[in-house]
N, C-alpha and C. Protein backbone atom coordinates (compact mmCIF):
# COMPACT_ATOMS: atom_id res chain seq x y z
N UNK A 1 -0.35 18.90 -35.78
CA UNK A 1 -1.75 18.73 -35.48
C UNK A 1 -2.00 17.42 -34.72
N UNK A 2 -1.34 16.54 -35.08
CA UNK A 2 -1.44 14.75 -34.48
C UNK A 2 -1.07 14.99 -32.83
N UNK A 3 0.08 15.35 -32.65
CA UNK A 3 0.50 15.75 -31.07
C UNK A 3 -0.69 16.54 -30.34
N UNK A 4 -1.24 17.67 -30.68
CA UNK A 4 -2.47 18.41 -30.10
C UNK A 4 -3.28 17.32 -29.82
N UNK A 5 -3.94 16.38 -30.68
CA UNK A 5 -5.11 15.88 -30.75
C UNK A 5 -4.98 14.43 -30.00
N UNK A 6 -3.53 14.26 -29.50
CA UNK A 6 -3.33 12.74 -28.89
C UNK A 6 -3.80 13.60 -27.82
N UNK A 7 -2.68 14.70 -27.08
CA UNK A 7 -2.67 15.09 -26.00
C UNK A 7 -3.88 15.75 -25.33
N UNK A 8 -5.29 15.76 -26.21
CA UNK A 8 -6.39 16.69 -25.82
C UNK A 8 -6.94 14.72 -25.81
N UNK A 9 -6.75 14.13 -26.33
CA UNK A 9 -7.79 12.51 -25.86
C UNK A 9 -7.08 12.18 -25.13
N UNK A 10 -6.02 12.48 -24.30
CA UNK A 10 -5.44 12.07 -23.33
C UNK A 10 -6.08 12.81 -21.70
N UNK A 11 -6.25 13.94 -22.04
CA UNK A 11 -6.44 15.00 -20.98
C UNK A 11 -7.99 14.31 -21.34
N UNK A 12 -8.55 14.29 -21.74
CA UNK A 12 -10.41 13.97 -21.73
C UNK A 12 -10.33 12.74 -20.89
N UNK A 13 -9.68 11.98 -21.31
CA UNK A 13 -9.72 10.52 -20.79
C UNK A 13 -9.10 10.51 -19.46
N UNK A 14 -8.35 11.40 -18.94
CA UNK A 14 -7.80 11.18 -17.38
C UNK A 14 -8.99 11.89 -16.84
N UNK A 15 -10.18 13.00 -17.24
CA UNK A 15 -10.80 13.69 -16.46
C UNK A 15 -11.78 13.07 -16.44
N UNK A 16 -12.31 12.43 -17.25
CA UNK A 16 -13.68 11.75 -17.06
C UNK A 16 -13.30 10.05 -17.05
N UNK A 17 -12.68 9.68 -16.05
CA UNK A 17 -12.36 8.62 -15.58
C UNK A 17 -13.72 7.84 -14.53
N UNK A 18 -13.71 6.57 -15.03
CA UNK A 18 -15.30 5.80 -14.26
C UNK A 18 -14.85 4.99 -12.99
N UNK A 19 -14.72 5.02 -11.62
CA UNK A 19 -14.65 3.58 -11.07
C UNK A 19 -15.15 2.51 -10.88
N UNK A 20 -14.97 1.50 -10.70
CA UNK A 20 -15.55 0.01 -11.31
C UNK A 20 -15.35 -1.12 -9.87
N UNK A 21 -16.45 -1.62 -9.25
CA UNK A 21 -16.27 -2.60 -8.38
C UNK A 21 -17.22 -3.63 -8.10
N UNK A 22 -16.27 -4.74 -8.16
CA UNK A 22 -17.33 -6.17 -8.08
C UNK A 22 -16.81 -6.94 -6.94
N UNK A 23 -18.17 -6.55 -6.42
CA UNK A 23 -18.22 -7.46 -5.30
C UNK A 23 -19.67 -7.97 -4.81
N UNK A 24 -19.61 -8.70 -3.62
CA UNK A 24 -20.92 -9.49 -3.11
C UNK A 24 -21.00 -9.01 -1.86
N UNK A 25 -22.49 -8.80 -1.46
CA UNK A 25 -23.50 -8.61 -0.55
C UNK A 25 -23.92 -9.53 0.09
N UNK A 26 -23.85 -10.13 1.81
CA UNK A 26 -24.30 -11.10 2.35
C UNK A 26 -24.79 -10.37 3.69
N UNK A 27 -25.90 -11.10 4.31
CA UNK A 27 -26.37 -10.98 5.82
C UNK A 27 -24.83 -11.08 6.95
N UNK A 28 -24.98 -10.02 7.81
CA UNK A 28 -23.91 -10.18 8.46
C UNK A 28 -23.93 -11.89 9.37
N UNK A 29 -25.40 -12.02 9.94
CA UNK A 29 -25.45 -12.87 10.69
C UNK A 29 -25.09 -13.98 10.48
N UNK A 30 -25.33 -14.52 8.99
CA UNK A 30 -25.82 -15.77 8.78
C UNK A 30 -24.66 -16.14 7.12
N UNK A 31 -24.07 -15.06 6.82
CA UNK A 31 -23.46 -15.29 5.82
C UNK A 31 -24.06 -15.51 4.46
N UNK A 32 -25.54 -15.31 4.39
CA UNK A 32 -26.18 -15.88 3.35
C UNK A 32 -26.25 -14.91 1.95
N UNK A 33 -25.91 -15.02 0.98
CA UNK A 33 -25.91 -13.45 0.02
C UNK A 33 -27.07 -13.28 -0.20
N UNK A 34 -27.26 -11.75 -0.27
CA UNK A 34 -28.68 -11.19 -0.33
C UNK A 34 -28.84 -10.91 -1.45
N UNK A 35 -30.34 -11.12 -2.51
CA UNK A 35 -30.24 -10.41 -3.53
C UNK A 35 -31.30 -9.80 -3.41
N UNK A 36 -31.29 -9.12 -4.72
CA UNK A 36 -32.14 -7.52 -4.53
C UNK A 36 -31.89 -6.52 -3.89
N UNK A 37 -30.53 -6.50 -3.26
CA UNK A 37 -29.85 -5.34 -2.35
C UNK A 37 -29.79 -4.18 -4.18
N UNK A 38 -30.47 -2.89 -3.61
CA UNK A 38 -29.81 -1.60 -4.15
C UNK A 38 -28.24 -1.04 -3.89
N UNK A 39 -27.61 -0.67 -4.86
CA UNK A 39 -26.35 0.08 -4.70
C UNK A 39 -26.86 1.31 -6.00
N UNK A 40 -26.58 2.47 -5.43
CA UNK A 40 -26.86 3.95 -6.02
C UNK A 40 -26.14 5.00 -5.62
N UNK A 41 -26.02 5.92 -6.03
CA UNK A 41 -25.09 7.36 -5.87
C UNK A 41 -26.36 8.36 -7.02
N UNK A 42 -25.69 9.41 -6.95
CA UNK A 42 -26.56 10.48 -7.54
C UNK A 42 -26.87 10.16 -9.14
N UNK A 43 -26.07 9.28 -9.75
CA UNK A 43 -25.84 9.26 -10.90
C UNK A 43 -26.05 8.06 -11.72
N UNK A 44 -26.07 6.84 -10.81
CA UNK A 44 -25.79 5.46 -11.50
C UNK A 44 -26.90 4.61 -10.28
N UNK A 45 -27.43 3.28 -11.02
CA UNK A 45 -27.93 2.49 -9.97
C UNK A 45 -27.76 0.79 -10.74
N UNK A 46 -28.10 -0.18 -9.74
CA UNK A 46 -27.49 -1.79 -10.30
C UNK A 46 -28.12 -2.34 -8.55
N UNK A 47 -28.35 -3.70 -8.68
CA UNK A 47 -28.96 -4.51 -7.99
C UNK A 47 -28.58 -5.58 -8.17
N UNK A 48 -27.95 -6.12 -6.82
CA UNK A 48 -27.34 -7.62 -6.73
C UNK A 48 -28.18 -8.83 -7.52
N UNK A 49 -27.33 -10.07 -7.78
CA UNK A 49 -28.17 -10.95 -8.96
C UNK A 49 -28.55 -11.78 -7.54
N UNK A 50 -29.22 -13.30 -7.97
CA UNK A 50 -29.24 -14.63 -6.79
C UNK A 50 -28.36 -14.59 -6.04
N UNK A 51 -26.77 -14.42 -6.02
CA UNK A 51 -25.80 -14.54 -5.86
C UNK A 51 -25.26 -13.69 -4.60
N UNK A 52 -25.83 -12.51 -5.12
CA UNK A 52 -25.64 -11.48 -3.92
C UNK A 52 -24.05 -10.62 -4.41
N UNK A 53 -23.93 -11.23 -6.34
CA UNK A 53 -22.81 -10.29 -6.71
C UNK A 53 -23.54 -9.31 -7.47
N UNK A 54 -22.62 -8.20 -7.66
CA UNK A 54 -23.04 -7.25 -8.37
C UNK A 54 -21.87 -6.32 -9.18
N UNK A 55 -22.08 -5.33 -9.86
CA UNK A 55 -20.44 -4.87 -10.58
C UNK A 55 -21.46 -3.57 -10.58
N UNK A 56 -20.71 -2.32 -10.34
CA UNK A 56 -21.12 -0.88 -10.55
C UNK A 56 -19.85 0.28 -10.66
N UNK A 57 -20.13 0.78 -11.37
CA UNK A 57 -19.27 1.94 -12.39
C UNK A 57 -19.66 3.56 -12.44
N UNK A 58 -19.16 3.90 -11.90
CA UNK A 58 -19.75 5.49 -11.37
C UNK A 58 -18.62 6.70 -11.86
N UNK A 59 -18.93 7.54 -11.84
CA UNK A 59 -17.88 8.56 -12.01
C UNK A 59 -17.65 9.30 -10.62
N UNK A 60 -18.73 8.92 -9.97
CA UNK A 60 -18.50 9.87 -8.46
C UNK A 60 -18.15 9.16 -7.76
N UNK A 61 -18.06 9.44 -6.32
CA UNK A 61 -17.02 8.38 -5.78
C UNK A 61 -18.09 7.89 -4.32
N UNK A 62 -19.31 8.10 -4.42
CA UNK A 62 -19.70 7.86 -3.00
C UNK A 62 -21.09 6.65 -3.54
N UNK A 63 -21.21 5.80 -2.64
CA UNK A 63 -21.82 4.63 -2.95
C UNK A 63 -22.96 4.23 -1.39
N UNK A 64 -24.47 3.92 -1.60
CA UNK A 64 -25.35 4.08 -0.75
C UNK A 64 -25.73 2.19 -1.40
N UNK A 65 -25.78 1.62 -0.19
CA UNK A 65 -26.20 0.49 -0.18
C UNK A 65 -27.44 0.21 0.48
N UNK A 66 -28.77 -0.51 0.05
CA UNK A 66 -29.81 -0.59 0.87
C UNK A 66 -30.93 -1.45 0.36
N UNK A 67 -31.19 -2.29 1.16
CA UNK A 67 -32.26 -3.29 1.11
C UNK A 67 -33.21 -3.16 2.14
N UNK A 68 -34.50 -3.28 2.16
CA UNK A 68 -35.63 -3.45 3.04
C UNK A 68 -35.17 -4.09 4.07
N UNK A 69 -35.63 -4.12 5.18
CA UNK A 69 -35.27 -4.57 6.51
C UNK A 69 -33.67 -4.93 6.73
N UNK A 70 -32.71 -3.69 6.32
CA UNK A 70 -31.49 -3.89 6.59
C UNK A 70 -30.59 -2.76 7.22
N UNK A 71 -30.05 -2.18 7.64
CA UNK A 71 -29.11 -0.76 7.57
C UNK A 71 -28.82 -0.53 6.54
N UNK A 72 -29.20 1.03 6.00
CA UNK A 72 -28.52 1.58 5.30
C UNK A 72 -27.13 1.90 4.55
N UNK A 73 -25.89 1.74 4.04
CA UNK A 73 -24.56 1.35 4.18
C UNK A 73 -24.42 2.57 3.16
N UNK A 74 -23.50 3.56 3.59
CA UNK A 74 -23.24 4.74 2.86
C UNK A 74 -21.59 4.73 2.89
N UNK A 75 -20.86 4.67 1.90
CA UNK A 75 -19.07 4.77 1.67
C UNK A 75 -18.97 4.98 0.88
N UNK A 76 -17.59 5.09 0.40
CA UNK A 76 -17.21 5.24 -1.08
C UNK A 76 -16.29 4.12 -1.33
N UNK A 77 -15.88 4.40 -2.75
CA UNK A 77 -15.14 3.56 -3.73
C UNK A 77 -13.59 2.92 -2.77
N UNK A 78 -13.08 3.59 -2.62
CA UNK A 78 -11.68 3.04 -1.57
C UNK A 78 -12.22 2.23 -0.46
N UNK A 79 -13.30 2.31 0.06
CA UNK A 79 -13.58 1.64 1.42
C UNK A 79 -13.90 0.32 1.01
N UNK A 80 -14.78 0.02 -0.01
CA UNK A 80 -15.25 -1.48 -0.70
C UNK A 80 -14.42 -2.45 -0.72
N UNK A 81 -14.64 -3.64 0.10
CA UNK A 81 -13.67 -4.81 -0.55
C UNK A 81 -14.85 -5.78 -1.30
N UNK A 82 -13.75 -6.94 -0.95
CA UNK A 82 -14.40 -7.99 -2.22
C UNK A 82 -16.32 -8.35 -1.85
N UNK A 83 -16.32 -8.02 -0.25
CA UNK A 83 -17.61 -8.65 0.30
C UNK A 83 -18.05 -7.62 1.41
N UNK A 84 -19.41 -7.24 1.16
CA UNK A 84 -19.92 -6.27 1.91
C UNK A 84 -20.95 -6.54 2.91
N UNK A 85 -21.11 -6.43 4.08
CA UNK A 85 -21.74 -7.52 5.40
C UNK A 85 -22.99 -6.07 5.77
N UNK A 86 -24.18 -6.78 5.15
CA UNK A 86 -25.49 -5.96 5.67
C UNK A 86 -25.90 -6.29 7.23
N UNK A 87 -26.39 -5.14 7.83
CA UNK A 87 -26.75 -6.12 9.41
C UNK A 87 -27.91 -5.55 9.40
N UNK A 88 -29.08 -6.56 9.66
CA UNK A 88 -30.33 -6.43 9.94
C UNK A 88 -30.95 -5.16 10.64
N UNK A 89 -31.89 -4.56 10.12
CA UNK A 89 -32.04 -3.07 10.73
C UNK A 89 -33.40 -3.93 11.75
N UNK A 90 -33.60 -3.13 13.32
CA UNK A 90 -34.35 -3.82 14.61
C UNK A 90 -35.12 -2.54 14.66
N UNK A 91 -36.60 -3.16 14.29
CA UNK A 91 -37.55 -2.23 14.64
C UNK A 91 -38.53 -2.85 15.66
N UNK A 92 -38.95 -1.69 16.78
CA UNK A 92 -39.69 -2.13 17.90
C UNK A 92 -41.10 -1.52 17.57
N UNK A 93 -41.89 -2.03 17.52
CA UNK A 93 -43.18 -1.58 17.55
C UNK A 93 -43.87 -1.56 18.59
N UNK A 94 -45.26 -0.63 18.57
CA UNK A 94 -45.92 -0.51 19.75
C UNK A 94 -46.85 -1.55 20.06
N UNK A 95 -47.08 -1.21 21.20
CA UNK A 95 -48.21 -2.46 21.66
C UNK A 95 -49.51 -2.63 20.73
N UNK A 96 -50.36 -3.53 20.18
CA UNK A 96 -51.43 -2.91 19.48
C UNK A 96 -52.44 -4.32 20.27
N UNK A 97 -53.50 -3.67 20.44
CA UNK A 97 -54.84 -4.26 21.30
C UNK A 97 -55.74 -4.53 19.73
N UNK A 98 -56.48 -5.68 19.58
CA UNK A 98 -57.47 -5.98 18.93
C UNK A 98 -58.98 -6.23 19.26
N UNK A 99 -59.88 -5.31 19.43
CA UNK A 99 -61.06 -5.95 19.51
C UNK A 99 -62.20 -5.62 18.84
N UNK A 100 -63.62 -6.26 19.00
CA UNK A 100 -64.75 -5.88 17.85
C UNK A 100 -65.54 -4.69 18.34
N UNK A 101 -65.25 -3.87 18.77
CA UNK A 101 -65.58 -2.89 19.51
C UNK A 101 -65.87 -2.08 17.98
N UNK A 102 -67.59 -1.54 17.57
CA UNK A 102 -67.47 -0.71 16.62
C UNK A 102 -67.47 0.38 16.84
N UNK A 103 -66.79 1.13 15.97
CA UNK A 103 -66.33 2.42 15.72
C UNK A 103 -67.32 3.63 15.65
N UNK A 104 -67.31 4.92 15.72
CA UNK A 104 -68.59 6.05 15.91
C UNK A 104 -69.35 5.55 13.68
N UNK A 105 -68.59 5.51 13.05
CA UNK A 105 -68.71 6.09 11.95
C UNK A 105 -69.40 4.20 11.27
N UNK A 106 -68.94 3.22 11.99
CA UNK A 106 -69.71 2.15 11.69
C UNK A 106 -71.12 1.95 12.16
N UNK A 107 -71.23 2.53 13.62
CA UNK A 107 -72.77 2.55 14.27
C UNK A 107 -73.14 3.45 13.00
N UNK A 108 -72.56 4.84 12.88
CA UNK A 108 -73.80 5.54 11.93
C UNK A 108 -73.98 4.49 10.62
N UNK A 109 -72.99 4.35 10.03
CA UNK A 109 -73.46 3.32 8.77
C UNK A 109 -74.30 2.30 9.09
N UNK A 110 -74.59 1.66 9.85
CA UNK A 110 -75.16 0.82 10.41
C UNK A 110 -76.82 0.94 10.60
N UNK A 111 -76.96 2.54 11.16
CA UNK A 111 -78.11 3.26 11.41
C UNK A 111 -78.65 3.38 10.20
N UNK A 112 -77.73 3.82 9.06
CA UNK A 112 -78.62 4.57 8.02
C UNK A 112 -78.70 3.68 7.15
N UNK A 113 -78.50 2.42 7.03
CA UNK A 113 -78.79 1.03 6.22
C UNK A 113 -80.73 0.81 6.68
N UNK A 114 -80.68 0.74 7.99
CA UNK A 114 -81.58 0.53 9.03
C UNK A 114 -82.74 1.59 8.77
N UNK A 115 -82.59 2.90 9.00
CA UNK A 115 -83.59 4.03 9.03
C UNK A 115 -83.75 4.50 7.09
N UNK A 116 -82.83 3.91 6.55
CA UNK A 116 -82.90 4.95 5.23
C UNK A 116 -83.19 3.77 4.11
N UNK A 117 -84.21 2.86 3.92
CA UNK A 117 -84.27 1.59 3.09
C UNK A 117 -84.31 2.33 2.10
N UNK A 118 -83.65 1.04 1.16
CA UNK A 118 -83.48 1.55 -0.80
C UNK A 118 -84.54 1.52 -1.41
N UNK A 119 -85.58 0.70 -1.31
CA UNK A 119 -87.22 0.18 -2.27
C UNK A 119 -88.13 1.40 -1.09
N UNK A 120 -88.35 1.79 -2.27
CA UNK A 120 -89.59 2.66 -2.16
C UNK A 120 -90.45 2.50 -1.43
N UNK A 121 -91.04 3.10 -0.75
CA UNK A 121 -92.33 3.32 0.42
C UNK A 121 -93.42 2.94 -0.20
C-alpha cells in the first residue's frame, strides 16, 4: 500500500508543477525601475514593488506585462531573464482648436433662463 501511495504523490506533484520568476522591470530609455507595472496570465496576477522587483508563480506558462503609457510585453516563462526593459508606448494625437464659441444647446439654455423666470408673475 506505501509504494502505491508514494508513487500516486509523486505523479500529482510532477503534474501540477508551478513556475516561479524574480525579476525587475525598468524603462528601456532611462534605466529607471518602474513600479506598478502589472504581470498576469489567465490565472495569477502580482505588481512590481518601489523597486521595480517582483516574484510570480503560475502554473501556465504565458506571462502579459503592462503598465499605462508603456508597450504591452506578452512571453512566457523560458524567455524571462533577470531584468525586463519596458519601452514607452508613442501616441499622436489630433490637432484640437480651443475657443468660446457657444454651442446650439448652451444658446438654448441660455434662452430659457431668460424667457422662462422661476418667481412667479
Amino acid at each position: 500500500m506505501k509504494p502505491s501511495f508514494f508513487l500516486f504523490f509523486l505523479l500529482s506533484f510532477i503534474v501540477y508543477t508551478q513556475q516561479t520568476i524574480d525579476s525587475v522591470i525598468v524603462d528601456s530609455a532611462n534605466k529607471t525601475p518602474l513600479e506598478f507595472v502589472g504581470i498576469y496570465n489567465s490565472k495569477n496576477h502580482t505588481i512590481t514593488n518601489e523597486d521595480g522587483r517582483f516574484q510570480f508563480s503560475s502554473s501556465t506558462d504565458s506571462i502579459i506585462v503592462y503598465r499605462v503609457g508603456y508597450d504591452k510585453l506578452t512571453t512566457t516563462f523560458q524567455k524571462v531573464k533577470d531584468t525586463i526593459y519596458l519601452n514607452k508606448s508613442v501616441l499622436k494625437l489630433n490637432e484640437v482648436t480651443v475657443t468660446n464659441k457657444k454651442k446650439l444647446w448652451q444658446k438654448v439654455g441660455d434662452s430659457f433662463r431668460s424667457n422662462y423666470p422661476i418667481y412667479p408673475y
